[in-house]
PDB file of N, CA and C in Angstrom:
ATOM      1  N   UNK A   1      89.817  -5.707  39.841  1.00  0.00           N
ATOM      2  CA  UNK A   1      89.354  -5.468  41.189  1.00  0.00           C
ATOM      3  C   UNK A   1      89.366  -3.961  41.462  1.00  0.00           C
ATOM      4  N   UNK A   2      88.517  -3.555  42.335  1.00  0.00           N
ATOM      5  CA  UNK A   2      88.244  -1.810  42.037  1.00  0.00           C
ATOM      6  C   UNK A   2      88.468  -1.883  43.815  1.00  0.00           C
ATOM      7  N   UNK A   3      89.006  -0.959  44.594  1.00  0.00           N
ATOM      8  CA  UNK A   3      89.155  -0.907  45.632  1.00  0.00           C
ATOM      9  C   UNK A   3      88.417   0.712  46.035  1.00  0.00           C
ATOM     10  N   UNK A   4      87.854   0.734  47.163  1.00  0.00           N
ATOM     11  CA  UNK A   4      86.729   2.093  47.087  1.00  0.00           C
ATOM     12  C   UNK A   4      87.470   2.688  48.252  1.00  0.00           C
ATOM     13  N   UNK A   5      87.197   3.544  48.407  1.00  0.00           N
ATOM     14  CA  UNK A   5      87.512   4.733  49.599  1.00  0.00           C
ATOM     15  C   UNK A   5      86.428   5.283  49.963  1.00  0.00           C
ATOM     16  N   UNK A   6      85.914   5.358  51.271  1.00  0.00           N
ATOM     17  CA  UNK A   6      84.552   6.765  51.228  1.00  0.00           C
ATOM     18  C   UNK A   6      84.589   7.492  52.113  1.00  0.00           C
ATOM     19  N   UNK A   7      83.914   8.709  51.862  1.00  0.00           N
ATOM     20  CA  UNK A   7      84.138   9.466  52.682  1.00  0.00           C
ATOM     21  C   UNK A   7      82.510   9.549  53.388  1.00  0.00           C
ATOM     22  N   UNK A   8      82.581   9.096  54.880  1.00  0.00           N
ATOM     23  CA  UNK A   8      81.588   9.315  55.672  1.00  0.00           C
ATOM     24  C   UNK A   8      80.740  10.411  55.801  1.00  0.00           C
ATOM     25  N   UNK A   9      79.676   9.864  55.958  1.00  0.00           N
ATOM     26  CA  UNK A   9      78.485  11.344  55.804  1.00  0.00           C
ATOM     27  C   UNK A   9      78.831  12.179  57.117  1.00  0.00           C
ATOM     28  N   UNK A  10      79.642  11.840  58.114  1.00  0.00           N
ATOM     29  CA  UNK A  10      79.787  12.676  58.874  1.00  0.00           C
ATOM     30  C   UNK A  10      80.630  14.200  58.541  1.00  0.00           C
ATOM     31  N   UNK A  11      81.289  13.883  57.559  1.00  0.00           N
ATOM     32  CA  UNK A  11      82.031  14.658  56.821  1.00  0.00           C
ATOM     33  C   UNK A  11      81.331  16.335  55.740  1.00  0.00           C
ATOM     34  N   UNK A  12      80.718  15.247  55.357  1.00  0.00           N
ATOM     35  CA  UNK A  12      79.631  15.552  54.135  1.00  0.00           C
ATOM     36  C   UNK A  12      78.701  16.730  54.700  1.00  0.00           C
ATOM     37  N   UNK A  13      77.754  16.192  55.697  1.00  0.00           N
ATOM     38  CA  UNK A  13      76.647  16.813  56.087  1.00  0.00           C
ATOM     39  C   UNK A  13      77.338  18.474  56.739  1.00  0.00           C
ATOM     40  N   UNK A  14      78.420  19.216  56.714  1.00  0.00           N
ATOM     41  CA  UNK A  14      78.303  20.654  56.343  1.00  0.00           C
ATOM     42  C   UNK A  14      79.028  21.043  55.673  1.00  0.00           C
ATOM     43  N   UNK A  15      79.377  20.351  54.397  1.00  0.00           N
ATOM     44  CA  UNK A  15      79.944  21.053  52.910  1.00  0.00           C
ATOM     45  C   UNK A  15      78.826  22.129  52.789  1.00  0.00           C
ATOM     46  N   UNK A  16      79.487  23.155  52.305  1.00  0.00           N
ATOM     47  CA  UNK A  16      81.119  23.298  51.853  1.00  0.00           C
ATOM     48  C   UNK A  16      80.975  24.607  53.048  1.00  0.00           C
ATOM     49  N   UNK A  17      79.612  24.768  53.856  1.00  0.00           N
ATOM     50  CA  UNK A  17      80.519  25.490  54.856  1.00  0.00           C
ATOM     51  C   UNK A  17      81.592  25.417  56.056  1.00  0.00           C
ATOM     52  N   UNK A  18      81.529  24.200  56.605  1.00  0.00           N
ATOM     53  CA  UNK A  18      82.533  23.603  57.675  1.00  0.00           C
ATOM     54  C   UNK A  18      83.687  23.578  57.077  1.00  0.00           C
ATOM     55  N   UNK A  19      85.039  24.823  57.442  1.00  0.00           N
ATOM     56  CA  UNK A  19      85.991  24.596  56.689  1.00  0.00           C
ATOM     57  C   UNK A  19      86.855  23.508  57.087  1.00  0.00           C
ATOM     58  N   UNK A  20      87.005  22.930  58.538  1.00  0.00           N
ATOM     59  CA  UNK A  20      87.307  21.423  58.755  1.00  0.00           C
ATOM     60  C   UNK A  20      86.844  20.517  58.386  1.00  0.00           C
ATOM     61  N   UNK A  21      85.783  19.929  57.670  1.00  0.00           N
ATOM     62  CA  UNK A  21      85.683  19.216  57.051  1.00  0.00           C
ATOM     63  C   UNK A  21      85.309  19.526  55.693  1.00  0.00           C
ATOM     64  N   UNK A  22      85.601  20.622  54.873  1.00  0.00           N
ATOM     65  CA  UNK A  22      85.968  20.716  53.665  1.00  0.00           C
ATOM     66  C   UNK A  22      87.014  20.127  53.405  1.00  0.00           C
ATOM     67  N   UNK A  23      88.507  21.003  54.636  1.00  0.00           N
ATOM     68  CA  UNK A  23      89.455  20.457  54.334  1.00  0.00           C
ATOM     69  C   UNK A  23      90.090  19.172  54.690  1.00  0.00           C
ATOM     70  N   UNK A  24      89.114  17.884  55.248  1.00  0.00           N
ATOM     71  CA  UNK A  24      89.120  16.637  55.572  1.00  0.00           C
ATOM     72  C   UNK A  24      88.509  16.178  54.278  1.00  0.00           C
ATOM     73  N   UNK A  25      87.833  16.311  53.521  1.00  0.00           N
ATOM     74  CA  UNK A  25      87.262  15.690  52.368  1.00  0.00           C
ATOM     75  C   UNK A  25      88.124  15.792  51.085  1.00  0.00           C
ATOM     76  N   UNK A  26      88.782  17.252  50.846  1.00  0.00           N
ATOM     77  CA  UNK A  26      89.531  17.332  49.858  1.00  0.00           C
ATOM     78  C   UNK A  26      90.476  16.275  50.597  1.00  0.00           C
ATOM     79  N   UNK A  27      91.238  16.489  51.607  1.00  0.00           N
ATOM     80  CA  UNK A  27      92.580  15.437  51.658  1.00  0.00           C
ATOM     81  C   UNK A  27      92.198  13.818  51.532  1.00  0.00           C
ATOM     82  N   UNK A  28      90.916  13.493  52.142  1.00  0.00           N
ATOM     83  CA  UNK A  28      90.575  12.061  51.491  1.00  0.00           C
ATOM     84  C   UNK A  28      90.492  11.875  50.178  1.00  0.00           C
ATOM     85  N   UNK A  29      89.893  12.838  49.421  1.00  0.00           N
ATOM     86  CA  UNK A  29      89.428  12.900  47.916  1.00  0.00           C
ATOM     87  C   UNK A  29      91.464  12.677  47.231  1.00  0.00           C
ATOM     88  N   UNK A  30      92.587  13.069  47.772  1.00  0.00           N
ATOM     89  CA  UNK A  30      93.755  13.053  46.981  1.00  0.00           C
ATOM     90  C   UNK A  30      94.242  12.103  47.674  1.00  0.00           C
ATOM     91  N   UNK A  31      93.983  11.992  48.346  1.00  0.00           N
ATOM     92  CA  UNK A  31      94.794  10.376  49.102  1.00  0.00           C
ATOM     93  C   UNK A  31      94.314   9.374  48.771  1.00  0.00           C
ATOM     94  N   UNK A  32      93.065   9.185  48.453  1.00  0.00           N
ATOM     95  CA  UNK A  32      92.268   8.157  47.241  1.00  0.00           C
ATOM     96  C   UNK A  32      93.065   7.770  46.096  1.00  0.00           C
ATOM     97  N   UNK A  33      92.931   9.064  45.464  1.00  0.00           N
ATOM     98  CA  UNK A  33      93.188   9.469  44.100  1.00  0.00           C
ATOM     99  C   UNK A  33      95.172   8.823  43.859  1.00  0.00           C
ATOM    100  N   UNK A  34      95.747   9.617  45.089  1.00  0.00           N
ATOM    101  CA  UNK A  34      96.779   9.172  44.812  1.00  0.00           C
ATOM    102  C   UNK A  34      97.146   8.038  45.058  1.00  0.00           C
ATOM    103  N   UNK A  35      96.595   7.417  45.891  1.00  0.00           N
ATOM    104  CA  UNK A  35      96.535   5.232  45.827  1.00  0.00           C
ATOM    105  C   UNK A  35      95.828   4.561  44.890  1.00  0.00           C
ATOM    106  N   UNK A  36      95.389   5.657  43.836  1.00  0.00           N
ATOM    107  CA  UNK A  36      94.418   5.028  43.116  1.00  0.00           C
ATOM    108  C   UNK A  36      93.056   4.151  43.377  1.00  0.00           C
ATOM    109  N   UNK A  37      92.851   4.389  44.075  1.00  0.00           N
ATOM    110  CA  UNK A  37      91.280   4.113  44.563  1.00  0.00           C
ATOM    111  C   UNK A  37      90.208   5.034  44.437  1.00  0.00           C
ATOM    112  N   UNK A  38      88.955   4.306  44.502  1.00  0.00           N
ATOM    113  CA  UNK A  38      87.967   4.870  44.186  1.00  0.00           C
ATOM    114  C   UNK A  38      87.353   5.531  45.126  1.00  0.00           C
ATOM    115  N   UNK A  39      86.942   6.455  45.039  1.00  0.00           N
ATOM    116  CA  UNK A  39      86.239   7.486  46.023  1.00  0.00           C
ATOM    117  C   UNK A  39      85.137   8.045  45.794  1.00  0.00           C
ATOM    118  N   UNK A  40      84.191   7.420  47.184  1.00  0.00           N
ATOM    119  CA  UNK A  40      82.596   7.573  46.928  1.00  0.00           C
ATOM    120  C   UNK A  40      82.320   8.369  48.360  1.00  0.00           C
ATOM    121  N   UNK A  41      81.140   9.321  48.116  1.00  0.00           N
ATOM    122  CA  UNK A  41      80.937  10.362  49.306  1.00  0.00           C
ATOM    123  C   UNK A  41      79.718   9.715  50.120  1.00  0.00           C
ATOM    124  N   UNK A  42      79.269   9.541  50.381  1.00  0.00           N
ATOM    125  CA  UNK A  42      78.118   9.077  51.126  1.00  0.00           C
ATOM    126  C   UNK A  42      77.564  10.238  52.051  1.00  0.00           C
ATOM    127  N   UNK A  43      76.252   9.952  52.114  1.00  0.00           N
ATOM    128  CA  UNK A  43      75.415  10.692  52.679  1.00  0.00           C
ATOM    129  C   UNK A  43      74.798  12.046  51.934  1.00  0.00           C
ATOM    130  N   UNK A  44      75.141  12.347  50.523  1.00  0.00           N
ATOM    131  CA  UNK A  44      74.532  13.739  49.968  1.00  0.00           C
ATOM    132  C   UNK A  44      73.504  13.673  50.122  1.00  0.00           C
ATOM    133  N   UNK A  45      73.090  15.341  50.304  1.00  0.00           N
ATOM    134  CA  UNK A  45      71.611  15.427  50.446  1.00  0.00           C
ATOM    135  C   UNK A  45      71.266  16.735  49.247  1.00  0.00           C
ATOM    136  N   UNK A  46      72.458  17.323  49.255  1.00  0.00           N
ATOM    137  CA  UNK A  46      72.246  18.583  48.306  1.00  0.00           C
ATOM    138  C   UNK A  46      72.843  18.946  47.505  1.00  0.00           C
ATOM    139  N   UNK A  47      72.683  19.815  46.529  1.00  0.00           N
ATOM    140  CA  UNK A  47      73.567  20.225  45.828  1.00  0.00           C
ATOM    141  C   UNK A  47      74.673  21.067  45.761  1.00  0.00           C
ATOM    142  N   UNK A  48      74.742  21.568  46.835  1.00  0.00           N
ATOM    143  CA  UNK A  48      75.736  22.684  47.253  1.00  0.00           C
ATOM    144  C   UNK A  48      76.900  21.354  47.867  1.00  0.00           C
ATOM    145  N   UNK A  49      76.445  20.207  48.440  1.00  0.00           N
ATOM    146  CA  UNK A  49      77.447  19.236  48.326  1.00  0.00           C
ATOM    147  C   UNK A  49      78.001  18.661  47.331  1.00  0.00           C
ATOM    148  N   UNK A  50      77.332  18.334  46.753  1.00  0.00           N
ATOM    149  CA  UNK A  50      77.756  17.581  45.004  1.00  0.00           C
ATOM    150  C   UNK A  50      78.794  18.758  44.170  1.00  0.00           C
ATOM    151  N   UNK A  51      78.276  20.234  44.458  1.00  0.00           N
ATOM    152  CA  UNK A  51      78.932  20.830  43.462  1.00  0.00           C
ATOM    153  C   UNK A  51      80.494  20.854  44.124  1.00  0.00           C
ATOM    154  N   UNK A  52      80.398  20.605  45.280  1.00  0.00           N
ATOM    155  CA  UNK A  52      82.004  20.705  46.164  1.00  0.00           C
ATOM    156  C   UNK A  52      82.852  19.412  45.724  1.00  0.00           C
ATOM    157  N   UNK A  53      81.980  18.499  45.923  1.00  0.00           N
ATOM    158  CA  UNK A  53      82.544  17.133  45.775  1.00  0.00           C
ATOM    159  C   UNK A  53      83.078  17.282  44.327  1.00  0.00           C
ATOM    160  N   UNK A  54      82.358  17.364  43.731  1.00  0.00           N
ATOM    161  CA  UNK A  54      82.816  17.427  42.049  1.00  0.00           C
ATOM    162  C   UNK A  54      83.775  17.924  42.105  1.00  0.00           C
ATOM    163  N   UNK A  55      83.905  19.348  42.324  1.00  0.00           N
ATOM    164  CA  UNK A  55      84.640  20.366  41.994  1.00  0.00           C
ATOM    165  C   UNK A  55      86.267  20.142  42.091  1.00  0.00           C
ATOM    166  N   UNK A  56      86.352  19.301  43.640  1.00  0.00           N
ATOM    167  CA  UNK A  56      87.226  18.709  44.228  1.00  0.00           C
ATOM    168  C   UNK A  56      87.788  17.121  43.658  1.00  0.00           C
ATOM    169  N   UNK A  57      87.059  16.576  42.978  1.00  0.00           N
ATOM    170  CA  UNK A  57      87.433  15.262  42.146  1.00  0.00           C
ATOM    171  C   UNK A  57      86.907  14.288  42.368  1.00  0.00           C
ATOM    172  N   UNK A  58      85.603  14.256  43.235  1.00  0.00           N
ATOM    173  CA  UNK A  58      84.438  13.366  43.851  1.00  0.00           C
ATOM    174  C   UNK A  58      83.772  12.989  42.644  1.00  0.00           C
ATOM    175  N   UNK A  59      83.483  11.950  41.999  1.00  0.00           N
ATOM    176  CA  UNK A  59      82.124  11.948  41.196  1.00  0.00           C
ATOM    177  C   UNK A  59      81.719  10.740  41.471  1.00  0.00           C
ATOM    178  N   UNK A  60      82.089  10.215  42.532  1.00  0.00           N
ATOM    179  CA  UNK A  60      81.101   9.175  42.726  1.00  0.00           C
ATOM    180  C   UNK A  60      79.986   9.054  44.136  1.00  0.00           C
ATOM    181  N   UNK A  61      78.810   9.729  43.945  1.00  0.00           N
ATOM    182  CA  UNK A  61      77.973  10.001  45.243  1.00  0.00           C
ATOM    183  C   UNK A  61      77.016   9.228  45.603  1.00  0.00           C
ATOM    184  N   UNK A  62      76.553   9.216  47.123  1.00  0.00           N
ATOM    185  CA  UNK A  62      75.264   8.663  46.942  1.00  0.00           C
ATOM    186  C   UNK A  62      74.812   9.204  48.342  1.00  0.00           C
ATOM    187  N   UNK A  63      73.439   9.155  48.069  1.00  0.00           N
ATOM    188  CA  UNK A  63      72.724  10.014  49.385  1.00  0.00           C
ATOM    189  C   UNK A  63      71.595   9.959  49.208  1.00  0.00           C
ATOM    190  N   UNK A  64      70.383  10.633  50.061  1.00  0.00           N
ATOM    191  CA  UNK A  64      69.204  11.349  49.937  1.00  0.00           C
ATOM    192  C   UNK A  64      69.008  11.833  48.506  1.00  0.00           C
ATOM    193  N   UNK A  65      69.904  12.966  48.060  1.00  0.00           N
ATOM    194  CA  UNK A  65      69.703  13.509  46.969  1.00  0.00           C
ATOM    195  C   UNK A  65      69.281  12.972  45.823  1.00  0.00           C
ATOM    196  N   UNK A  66      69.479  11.842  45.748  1.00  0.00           N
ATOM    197  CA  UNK A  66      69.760  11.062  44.363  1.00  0.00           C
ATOM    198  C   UNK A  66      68.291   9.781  44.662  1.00  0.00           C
ATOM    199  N   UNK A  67      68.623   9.283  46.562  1.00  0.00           N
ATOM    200  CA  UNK A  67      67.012   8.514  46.672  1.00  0.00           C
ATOM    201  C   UNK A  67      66.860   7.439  47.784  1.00  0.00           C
ATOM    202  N   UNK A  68      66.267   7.418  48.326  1.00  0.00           N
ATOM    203  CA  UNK A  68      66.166   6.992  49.609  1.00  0.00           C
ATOM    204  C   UNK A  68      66.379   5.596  49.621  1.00  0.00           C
ATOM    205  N   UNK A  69      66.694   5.227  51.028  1.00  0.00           N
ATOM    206  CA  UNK A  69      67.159   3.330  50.741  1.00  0.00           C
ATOM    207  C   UNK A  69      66.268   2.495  50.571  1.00  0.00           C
ATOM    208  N   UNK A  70      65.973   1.406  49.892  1.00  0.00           N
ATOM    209  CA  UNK A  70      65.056   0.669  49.067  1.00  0.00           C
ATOM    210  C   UNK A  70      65.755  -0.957  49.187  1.00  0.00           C
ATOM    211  N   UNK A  71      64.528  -1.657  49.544  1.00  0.00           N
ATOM    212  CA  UNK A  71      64.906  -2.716  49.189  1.00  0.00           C
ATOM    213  C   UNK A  71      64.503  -3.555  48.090  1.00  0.00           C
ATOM    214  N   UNK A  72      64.854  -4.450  47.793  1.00  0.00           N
ATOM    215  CA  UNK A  72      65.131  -5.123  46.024  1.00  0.00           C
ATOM    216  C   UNK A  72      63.667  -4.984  45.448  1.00  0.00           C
ATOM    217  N   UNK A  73      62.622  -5.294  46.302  1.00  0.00           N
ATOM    218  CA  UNK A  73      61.279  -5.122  45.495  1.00  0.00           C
ATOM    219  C   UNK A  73      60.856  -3.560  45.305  1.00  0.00           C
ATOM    220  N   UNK A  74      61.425  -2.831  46.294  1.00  0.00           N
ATOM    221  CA  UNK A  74      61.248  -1.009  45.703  1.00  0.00           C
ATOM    222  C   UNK A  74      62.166  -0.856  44.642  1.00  0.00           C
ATOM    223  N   UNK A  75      63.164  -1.445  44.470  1.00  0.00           N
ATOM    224  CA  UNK A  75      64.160  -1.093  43.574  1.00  0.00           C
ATOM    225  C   UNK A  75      63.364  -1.554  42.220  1.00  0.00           C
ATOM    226  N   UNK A  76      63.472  -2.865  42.039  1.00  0.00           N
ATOM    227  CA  UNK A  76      62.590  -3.414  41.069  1.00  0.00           C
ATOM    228  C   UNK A  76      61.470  -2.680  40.365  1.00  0.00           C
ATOM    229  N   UNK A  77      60.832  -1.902  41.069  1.00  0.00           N
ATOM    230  CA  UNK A  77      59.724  -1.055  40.861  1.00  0.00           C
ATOM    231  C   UNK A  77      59.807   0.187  40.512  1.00  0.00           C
ATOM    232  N   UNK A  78      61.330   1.006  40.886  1.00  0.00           N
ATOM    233  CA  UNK A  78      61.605   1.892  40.651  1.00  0.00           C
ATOM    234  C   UNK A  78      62.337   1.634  39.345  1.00  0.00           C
ATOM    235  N   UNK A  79      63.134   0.513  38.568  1.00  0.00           N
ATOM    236  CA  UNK A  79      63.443  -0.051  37.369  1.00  0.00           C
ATOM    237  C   UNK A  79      62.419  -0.163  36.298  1.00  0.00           C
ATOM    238  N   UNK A  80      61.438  -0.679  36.651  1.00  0.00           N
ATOM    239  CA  UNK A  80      60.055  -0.964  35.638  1.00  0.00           C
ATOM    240  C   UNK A  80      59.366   0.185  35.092  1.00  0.00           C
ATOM    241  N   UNK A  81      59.179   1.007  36.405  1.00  0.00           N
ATOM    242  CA  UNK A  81      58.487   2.560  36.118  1.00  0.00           C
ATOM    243  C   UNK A  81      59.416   3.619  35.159  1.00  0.00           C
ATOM    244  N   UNK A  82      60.495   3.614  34.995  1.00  0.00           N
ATOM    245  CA  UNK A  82      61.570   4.081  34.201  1.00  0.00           C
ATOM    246  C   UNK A  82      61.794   3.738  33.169  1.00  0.00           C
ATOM    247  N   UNK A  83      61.321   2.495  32.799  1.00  0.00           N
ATOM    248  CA  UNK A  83      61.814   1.825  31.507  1.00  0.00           C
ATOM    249  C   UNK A  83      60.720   1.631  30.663  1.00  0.00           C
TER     250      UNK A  83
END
């Protein structure tokens, strides 16, 4: 059983200049970590977020950046065209 943690895009959306919520993301990112849970960021849009998140012990993201929300027949389609 995998238990997740995330950190809300409200958070996210001014990495890594908002130093209050830099320093709200790192402390979720070790309070995860140290309950052993999994920790996913939600809402990326950029890379100047991802490289924070990483940097900090995030590697599990999802956002804009990566692809907009889709339902099972866009998904499907976005599977076929790839493969």
């Amino acid at each position: 059983m995998c238990i997740r943690d995330r950190i809300d895009r409200a958070f996210i959306k001014d990495l890594p200049l908002d130093e209050e919520d830099s320093a709200i993301t790192k402390s979720i990112i070790v309070l995860a970590k140290s309950l052993k849970l999994d920790v996913i960021a939600e809402g990326v849009e950029n890379q100047e977020q991802i490289d924070f998140l990483v940097e900090n012990g995030c590697h599990k993201i999802q956002g804009y950046f990566y692809g907009k929300p889709m339902n099972s027949l866009e998904f499907e389609k976005l599977l076929n065209r790839n493969t």
